[in-house]
N, C-alpha and C. Protein backbone atom coordinates (compact mmCIF):
# COMPACT_ATOMS: atom_id res chain seq x y z
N UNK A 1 -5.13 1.69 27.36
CA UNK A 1 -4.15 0.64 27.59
C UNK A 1 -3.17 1.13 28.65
N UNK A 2 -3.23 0.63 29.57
CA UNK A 2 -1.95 0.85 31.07
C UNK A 2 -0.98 0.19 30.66
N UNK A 3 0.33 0.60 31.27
CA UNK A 3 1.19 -0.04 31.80
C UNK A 3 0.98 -0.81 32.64
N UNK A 4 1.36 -2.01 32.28
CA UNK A 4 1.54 -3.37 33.91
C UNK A 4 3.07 -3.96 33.83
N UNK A 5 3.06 -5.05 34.65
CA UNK A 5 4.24 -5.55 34.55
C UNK A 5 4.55 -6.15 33.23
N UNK A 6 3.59 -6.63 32.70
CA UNK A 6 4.19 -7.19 31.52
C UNK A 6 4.68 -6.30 30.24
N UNK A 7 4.52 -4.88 30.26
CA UNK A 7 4.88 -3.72 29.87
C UNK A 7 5.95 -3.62 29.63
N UNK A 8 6.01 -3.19 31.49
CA UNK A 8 7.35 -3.10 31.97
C UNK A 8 8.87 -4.15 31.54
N UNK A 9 8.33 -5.29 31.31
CA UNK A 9 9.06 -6.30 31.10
C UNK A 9 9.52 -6.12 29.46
N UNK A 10 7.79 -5.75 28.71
CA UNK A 10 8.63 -5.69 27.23
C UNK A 10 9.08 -4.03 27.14
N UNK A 11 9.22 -3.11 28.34
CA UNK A 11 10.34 -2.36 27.56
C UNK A 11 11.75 -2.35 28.05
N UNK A 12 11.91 -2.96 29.12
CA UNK A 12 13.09 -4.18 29.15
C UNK A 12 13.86 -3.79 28.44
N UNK A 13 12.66 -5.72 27.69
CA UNK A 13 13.42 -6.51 26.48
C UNK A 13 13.77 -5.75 25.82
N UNK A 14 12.81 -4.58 25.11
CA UNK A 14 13.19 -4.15 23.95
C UNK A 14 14.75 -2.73 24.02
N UNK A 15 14.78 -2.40 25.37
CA UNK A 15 16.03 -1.42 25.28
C UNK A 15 17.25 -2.39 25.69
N UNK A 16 17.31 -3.66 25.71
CA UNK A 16 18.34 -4.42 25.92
C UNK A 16 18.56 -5.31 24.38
N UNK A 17 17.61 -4.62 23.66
CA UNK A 17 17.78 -5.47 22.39
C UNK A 17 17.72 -4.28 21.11
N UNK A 18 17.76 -2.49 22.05
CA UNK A 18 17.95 -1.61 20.54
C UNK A 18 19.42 -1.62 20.07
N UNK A 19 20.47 -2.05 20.57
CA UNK A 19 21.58 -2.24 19.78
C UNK A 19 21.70 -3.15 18.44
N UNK A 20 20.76 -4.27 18.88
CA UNK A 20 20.94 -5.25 17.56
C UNK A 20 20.03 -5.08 17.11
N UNK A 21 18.87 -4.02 17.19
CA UNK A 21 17.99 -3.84 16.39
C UNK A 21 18.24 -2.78 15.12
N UNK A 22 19.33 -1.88 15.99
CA UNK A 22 19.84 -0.98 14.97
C UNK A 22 20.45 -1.05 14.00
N UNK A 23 21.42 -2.26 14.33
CA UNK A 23 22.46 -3.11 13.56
C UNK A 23 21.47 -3.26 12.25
N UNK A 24 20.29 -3.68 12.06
CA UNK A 24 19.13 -3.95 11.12
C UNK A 24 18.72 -3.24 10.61
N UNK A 25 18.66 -1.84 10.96
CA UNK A 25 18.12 -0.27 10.72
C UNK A 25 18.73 -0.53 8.46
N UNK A 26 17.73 0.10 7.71
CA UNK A 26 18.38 0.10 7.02
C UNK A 26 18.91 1.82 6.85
N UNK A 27 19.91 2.26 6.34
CA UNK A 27 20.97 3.24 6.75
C UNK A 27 20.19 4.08 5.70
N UNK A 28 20.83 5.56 5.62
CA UNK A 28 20.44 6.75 4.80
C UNK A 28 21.40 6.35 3.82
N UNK A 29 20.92 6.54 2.70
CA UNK A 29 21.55 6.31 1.12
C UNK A 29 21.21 4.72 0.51
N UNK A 30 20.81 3.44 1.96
CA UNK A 30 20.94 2.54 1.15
C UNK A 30 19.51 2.26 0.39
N UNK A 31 19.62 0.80 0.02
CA UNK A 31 18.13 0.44 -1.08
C UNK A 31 17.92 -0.87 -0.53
N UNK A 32 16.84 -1.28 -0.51
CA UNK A 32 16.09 -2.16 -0.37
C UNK A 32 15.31 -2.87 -1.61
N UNK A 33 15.14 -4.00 -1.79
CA UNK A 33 13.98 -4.79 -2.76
C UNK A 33 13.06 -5.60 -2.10
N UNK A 34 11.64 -5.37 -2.37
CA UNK A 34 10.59 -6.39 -1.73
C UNK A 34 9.71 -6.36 -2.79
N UNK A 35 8.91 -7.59 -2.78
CA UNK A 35 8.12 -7.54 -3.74
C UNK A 35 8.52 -7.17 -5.27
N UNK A 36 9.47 -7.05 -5.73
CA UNK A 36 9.96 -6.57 -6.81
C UNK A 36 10.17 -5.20 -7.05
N UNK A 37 9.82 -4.49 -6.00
CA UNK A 37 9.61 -3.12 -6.32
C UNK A 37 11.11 -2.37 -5.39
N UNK A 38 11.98 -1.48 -5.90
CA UNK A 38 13.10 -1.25 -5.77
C UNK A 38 12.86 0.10 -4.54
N UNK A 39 13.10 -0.05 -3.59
CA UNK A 39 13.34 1.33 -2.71
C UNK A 39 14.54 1.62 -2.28
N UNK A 40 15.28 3.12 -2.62
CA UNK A 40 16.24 3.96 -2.50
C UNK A 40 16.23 5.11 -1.85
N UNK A 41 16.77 4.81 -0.32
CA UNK A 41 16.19 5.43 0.59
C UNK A 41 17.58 6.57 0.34
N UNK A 42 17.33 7.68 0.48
CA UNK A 42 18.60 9.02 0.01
C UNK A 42 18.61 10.24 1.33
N UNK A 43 19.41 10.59 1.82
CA UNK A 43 19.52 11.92 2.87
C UNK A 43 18.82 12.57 2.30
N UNK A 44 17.81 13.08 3.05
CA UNK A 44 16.88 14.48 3.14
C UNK A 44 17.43 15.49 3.04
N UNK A 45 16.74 16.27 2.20
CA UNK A 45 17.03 17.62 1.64
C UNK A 45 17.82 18.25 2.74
N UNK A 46 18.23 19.50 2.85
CA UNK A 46 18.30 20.35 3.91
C UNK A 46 17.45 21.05 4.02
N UNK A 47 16.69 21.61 3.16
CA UNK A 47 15.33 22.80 3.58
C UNK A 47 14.13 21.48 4.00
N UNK A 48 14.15 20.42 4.03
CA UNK A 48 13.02 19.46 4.48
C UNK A 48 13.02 19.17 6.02
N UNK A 49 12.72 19.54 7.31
CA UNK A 49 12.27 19.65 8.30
C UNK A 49 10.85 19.02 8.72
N UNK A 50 10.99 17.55 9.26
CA UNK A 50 9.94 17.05 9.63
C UNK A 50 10.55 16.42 11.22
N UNK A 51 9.69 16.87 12.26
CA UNK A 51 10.08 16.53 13.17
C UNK A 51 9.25 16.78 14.29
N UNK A 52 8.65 16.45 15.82
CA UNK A 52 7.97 16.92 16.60
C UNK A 52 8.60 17.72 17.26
N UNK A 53 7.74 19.02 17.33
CA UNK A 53 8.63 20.05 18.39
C UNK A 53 8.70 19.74 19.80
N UNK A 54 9.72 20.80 20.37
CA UNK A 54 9.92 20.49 21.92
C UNK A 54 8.62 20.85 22.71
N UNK A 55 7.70 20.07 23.97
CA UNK A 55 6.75 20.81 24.28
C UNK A 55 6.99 21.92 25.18
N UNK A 56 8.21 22.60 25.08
CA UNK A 56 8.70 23.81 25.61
C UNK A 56 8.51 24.75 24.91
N UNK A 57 8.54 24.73 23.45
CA UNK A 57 8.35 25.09 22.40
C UNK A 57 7.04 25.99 22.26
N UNK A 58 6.14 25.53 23.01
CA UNK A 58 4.55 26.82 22.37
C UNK A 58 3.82 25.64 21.14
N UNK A 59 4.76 24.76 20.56
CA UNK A 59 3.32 24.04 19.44
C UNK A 59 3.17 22.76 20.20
N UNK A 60 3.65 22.36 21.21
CA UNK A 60 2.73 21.00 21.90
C UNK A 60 2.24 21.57 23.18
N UNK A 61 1.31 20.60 23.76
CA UNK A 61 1.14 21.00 24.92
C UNK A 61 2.13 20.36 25.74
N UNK A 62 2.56 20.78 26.89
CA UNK A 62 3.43 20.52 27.82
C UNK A 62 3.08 19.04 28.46
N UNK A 63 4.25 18.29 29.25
CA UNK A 63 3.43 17.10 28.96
C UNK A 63 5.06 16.46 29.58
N UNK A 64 4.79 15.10 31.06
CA UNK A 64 5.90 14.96 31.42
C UNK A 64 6.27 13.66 30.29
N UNK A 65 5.65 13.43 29.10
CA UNK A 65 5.62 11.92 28.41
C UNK A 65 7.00 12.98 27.38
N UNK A 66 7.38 11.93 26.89
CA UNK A 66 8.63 12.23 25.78
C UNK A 66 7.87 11.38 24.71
N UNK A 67 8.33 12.26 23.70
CA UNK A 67 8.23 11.83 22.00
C UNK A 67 8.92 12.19 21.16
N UNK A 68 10.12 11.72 20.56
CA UNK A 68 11.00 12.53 19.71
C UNK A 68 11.06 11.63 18.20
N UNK A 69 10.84 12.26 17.21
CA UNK A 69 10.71 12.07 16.35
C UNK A 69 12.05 12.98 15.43
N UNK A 70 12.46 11.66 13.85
CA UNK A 70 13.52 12.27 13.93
C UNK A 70 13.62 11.26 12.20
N UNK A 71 13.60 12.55 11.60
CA UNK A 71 13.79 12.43 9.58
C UNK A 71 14.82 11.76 9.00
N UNK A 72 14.87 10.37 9.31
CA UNK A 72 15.87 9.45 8.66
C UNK A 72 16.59 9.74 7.14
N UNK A 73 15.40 9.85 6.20
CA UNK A 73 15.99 9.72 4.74
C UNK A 73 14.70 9.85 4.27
N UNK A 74 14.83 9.73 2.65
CA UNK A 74 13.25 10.10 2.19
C UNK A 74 13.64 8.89 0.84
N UNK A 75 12.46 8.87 0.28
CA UNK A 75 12.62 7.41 -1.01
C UNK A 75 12.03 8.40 -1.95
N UNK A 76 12.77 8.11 -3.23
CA UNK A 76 11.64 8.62 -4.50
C UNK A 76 12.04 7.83 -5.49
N UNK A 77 11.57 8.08 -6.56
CA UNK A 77 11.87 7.65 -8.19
C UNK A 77 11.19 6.09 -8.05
N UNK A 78 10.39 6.06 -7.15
CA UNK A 78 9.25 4.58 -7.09
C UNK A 78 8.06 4.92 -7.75
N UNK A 79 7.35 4.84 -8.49
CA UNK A 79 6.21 5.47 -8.85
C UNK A 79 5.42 6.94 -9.07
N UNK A 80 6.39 7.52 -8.86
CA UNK A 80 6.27 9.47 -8.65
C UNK A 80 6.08 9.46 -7.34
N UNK A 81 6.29 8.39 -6.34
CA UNK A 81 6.12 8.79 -4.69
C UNK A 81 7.19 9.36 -4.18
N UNK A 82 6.94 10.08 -2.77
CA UNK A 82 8.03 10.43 -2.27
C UNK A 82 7.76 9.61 -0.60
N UNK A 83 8.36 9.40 -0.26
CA UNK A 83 8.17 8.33 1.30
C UNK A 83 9.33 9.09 2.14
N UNK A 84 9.08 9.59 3.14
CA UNK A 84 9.84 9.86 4.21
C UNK A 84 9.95 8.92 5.28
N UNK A 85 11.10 8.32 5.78
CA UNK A 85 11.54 7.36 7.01
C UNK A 85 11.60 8.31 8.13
N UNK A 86 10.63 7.80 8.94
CA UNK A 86 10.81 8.88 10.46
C UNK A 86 10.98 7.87 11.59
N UNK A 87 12.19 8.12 12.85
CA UNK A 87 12.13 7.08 13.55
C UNK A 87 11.51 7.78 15.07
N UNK A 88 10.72 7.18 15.53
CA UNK A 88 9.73 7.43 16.84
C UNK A 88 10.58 6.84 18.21
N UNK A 89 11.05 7.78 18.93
CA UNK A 89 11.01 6.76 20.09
C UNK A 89 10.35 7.46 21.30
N UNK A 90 10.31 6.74 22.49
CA UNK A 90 9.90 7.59 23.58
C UNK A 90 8.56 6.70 23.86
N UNK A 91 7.36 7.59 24.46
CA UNK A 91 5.99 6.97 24.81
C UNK A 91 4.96 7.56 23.89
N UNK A 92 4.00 7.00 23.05
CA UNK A 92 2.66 7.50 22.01
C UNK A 92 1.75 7.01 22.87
N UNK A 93 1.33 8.42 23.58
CA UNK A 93 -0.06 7.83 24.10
C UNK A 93 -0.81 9.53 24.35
N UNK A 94 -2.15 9.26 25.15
CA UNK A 94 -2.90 11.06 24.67
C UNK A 94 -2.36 11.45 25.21
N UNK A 95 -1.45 11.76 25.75
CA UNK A 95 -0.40 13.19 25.98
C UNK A 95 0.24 13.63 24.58
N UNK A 96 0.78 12.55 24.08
CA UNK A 96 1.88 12.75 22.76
C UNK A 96 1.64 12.35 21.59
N UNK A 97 0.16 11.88 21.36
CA UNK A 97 -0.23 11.55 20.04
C UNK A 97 -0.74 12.93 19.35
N UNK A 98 -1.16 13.86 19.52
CA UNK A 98 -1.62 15.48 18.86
C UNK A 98 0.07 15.30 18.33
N UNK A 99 1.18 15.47 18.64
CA UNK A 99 2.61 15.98 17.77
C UNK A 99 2.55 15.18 16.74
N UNK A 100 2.16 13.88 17.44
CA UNK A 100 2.03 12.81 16.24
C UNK A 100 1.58 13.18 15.09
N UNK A 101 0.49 13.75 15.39
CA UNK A 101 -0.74 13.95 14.34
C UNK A 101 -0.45 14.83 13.75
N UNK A 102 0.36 15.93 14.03
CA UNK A 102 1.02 17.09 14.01
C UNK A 102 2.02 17.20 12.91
N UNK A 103 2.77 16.67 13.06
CA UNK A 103 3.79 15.65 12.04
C UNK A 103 3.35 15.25 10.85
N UNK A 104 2.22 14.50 11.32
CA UNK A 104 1.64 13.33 9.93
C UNK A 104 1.15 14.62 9.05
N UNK A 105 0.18 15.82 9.83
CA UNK A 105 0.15 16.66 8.91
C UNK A 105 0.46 17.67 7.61
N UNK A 106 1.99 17.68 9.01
CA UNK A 106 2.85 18.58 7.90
C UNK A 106 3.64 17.91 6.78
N UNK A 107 3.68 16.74 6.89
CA UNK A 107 4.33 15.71 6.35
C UNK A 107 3.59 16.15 4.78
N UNK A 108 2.06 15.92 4.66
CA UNK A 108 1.53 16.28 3.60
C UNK A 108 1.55 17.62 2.50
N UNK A 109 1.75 18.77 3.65
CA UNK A 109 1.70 19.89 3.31
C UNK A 109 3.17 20.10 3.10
N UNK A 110 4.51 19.14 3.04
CA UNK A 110 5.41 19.40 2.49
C UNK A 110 5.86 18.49 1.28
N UNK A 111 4.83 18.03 1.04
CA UNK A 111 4.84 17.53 -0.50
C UNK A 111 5.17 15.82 -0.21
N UNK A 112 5.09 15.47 0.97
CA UNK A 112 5.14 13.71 1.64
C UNK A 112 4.02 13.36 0.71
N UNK A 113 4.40 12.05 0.11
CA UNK A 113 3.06 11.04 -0.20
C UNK A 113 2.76 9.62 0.93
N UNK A 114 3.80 9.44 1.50
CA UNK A 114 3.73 8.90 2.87
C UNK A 114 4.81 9.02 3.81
N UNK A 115 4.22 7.80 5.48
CA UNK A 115 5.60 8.05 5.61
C UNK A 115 5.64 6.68 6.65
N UNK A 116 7.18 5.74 6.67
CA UNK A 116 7.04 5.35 7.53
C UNK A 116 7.73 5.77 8.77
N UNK A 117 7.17 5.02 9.79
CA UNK A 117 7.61 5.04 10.99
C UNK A 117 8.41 4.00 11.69
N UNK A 118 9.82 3.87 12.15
CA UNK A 118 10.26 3.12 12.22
C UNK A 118 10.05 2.97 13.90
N UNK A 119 9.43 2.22 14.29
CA UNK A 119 9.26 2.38 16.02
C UNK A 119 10.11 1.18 16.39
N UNK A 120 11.04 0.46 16.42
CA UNK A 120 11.59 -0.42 17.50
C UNK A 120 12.40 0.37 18.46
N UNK A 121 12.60 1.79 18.89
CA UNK A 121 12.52 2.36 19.80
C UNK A 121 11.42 3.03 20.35
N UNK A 122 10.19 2.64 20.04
CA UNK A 122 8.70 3.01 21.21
C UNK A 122 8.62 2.30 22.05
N UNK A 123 8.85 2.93 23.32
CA UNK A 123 8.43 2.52 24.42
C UNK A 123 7.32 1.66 25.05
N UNK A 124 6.85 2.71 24.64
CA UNK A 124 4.85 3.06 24.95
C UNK A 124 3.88 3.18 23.86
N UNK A 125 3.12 2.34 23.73
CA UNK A 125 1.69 2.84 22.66
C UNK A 125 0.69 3.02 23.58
N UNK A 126 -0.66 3.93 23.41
CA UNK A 126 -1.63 3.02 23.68
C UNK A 126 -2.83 3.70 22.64
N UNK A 127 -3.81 3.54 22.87
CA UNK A 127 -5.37 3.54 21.89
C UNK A 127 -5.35 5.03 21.30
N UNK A 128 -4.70 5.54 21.94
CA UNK A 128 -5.07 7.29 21.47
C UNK A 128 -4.13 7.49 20.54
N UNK A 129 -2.78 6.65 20.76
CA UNK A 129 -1.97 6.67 19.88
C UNK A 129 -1.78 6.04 18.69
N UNK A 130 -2.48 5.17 18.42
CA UNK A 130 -2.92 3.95 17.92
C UNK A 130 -4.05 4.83 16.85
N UNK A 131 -4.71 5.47 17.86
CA UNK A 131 -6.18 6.09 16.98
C UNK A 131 -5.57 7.42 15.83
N UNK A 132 -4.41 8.21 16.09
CA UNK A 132 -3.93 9.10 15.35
C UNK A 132 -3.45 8.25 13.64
N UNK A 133 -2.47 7.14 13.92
CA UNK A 133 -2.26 6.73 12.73
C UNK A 133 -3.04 6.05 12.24
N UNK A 134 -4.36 5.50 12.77
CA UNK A 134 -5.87 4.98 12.28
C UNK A 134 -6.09 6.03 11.14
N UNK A 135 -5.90 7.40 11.77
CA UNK A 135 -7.18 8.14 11.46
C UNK A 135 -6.58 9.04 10.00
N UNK A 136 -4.98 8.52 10.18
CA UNK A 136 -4.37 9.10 8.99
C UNK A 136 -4.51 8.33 7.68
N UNK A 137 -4.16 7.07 8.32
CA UNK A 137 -3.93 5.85 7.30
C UNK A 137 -5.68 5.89 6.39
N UNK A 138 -6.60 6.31 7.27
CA UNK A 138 -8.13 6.38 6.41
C UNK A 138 -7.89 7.33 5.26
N UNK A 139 -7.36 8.63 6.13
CA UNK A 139 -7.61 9.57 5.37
C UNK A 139 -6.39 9.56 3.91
N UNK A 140 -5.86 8.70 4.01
CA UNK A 140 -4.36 8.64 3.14
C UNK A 140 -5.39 8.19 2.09
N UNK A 141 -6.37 6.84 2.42
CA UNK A 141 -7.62 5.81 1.66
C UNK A 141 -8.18 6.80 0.45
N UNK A 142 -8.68 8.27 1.18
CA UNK A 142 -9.39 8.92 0.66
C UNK A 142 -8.64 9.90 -0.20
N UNK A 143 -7.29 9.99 -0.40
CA UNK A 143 -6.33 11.14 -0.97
C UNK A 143 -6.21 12.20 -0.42
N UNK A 144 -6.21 12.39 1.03
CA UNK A 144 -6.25 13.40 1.78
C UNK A 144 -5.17 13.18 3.17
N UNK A 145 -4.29 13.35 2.54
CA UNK A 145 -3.17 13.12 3.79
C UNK A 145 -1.90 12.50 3.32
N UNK A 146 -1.00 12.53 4.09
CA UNK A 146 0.05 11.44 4.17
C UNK A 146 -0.06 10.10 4.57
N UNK A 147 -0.02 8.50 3.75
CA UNK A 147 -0.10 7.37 4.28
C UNK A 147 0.94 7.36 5.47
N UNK A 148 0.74 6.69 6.58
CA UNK A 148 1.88 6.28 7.73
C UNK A 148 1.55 4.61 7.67
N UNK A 149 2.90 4.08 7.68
CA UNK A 149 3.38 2.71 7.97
C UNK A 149 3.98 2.62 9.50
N UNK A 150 3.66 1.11 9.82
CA UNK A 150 4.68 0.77 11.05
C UNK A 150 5.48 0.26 10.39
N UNK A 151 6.88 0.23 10.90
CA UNK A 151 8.42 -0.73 10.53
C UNK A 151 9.07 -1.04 11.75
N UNK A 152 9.95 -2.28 11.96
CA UNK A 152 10.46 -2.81 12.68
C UNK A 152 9.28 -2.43 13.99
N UNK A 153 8.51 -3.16 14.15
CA UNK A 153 7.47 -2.75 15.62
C UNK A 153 8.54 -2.94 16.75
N UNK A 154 8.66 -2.70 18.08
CA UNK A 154 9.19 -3.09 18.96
C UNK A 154 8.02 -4.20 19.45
N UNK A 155 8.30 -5.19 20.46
CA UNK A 155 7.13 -5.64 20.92
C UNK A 155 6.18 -5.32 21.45
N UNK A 156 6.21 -4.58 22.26
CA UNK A 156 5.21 -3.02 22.98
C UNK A 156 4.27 -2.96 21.83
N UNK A 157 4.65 -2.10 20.45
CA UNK A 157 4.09 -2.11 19.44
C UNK A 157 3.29 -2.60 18.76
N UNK A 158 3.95 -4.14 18.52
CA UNK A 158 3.31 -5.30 17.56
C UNK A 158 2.16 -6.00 18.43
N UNK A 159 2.69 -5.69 20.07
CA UNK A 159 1.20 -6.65 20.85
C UNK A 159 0.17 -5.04 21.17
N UNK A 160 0.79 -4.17 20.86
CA UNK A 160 -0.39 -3.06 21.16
C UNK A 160 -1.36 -2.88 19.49
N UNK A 161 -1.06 -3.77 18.37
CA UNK A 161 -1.52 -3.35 17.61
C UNK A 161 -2.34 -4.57 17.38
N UNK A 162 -1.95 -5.64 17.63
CA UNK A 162 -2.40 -7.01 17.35
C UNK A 162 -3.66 -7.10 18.61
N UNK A 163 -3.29 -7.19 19.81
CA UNK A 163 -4.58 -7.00 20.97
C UNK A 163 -5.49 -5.98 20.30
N UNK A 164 -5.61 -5.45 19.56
CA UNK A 164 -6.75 -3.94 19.54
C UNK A 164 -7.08 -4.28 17.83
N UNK A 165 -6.49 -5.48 17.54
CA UNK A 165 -7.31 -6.10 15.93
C UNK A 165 -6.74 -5.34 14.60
N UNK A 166 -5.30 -4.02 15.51
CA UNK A 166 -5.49 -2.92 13.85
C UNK A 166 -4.81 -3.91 12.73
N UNK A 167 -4.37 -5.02 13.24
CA UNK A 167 -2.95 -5.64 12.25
C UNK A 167 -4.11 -5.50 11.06
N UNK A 168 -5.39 -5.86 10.88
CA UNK A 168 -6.46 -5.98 9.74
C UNK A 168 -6.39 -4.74 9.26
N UNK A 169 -5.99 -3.61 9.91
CA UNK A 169 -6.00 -2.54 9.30
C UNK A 169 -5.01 -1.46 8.75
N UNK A 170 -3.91 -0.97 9.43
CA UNK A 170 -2.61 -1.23 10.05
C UNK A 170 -1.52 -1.81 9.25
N UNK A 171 -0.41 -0.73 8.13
CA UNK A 171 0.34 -1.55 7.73
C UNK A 171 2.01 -1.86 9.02
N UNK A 172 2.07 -3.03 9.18
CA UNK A 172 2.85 -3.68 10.16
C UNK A 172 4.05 -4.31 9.59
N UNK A 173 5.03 -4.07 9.60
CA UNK A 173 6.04 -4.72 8.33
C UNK A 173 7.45 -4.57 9.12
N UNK A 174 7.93 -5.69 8.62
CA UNK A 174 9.54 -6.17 9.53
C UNK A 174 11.01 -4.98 9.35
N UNK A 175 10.60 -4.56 7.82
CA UNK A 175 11.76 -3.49 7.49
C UNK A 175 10.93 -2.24 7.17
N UNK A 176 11.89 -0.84 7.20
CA UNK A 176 10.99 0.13 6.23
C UNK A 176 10.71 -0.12 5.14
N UNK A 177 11.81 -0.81 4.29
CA UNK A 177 11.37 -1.47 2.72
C UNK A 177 10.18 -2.00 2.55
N UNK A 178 9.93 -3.18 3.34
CA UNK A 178 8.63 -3.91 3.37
C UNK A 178 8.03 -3.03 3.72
N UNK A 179 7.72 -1.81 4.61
CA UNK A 179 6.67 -0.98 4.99
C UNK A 179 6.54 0.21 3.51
N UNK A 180 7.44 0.65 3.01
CA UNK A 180 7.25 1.46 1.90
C UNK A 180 6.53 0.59 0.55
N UNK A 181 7.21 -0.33 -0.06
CA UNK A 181 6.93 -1.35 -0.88
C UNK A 181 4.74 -1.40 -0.13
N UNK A 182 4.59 -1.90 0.58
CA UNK A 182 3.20 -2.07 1.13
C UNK A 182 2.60 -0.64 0.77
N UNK A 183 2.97 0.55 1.39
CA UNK A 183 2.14 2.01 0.95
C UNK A 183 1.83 2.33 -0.37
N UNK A 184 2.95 1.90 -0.99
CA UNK A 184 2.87 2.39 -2.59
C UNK A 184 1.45 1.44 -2.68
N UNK A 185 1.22 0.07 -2.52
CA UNK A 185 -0.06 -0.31 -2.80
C UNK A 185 -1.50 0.59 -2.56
N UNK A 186 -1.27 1.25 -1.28
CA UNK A 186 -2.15 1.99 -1.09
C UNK A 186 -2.96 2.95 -2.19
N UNK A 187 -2.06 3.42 -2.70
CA UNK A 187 -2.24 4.37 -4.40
C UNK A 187 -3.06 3.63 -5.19
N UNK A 188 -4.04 3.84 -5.96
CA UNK A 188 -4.56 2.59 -6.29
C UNK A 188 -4.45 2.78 -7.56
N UNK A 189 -3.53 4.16 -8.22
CA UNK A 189 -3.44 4.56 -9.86
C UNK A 189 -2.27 5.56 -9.59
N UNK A 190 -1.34 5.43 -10.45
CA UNK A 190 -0.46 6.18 -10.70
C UNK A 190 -0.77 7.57 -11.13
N UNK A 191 0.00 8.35 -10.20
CA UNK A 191 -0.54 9.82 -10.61
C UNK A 191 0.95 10.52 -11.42
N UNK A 192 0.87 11.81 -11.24
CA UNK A 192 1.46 12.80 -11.63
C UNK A 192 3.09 12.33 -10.87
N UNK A 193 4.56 12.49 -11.65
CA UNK A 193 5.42 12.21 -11.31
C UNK A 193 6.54 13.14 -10.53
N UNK A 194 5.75 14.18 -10.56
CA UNK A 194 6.29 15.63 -10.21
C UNK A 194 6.50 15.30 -8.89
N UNK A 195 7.46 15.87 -8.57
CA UNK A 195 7.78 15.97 -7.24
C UNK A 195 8.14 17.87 -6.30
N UNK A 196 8.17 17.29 -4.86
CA UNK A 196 8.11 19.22 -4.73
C UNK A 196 9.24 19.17 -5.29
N UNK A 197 9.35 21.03 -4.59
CA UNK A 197 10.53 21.59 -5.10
C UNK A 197 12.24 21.40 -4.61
N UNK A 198 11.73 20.39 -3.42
CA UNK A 198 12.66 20.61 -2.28
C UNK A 198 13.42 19.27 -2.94
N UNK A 199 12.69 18.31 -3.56
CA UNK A 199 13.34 16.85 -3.71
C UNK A 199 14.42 17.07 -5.00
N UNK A 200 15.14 16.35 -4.99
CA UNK A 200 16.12 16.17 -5.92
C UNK A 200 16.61 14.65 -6.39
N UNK A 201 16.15 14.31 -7.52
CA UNK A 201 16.71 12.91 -7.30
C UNK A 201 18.45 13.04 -7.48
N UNK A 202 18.91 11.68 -6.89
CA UNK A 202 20.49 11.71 -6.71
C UNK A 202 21.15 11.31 -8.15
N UNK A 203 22.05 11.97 -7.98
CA UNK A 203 22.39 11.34 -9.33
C UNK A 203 23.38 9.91 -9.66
């Protein structure tokens, strides 16, 4: 997927419209209800570190595309899940989808049961980037990974996901609430309520 003018145009729109998109952001500490199901989104631990490194850094490859990724809040006491809010901005495409993937990984191996992604600051998608949270969201199917959600799409987003058919596949949702509320479906049986060591519910 290239950039053309009409690209160009929706990333524009969309950086002349992240002020009132933020205004919408739902905040660290608050809660949400969808579907009946209650999400209480709480500040992240301090020992919890999820984030893409610098590609100056030695763990990405170097790369003139930007991707910064950045640990909003985390949800628990929904079903024994734990959901981390991560917000994406910059360009996802094969330069910067491996951090992506990178991320989604460690996400698991730090005790994540999913996570969304809040992109109405992505720039840029295209297929490679598109193909990383494909390939997570399968493996989430199979109990092997962290689920990833889209939230608030920017338009870039919502027509890079809708042209390429993933909306059938692809959870796509207006808030993180609606995007968390949707993952928990993913689970298809309630497991074990334990959580790591790092989580704490609030009191």
């Amino acid at each position: 997927m290239m950039k053309d003018g009409a690209d160009r145009k929706d990333t524009a729109d969309n950086t002349a419209n992240t002020a009132a998109v933020k205004g919408r952001r739902i905040g660290v500490g608050g809660e949400g209800t969808a579907a009946g199901v209650q999400i209480e989104w709480v500040t992240p631990p301090p020992g919890l570190h999820l984030g893409i490194s610098s590609p100056t850094g030695g763990a990405s490859p170097v790369s003139t595309r930007e991707l910064d990724a950045s640990l909003r809040a985390v949800a628990g006491r929904t079903q024994g899940k734990v959901i981390a809010l991560v917000e994406l901005t910059g360009e996802l495409d094969a330069a910067t989808a491996p951090r992506l993937a990178d991320l989604l990984a460690r996400a698991q191996g730090a005790g994540i049961d999913a996570v969304v992604l809040e992109v109405s600051g992505l720039e840029f998608i295209d297929t490679a980037g598109l193909a990383v949270v494909v390939a997570a969201h399968r493996r989430a199917r199979t109990g092997d990974g962290a689920a990833p959600a889209f939230a608030s799409p920017s338009r870039v987003v919502r027509r890079a996901v809708e042209m390429t058919r993933l909306d059938r596949l692809l959870i796509l949702s207006d808030t993180p609430t609606e995007a968390a509320v949707t993952l928990l479906r993913l689970f298809e049986s309630p497991t074990s309520s334990t959580r790591p060591d790092w989580y704490a519910s609030p009191t």
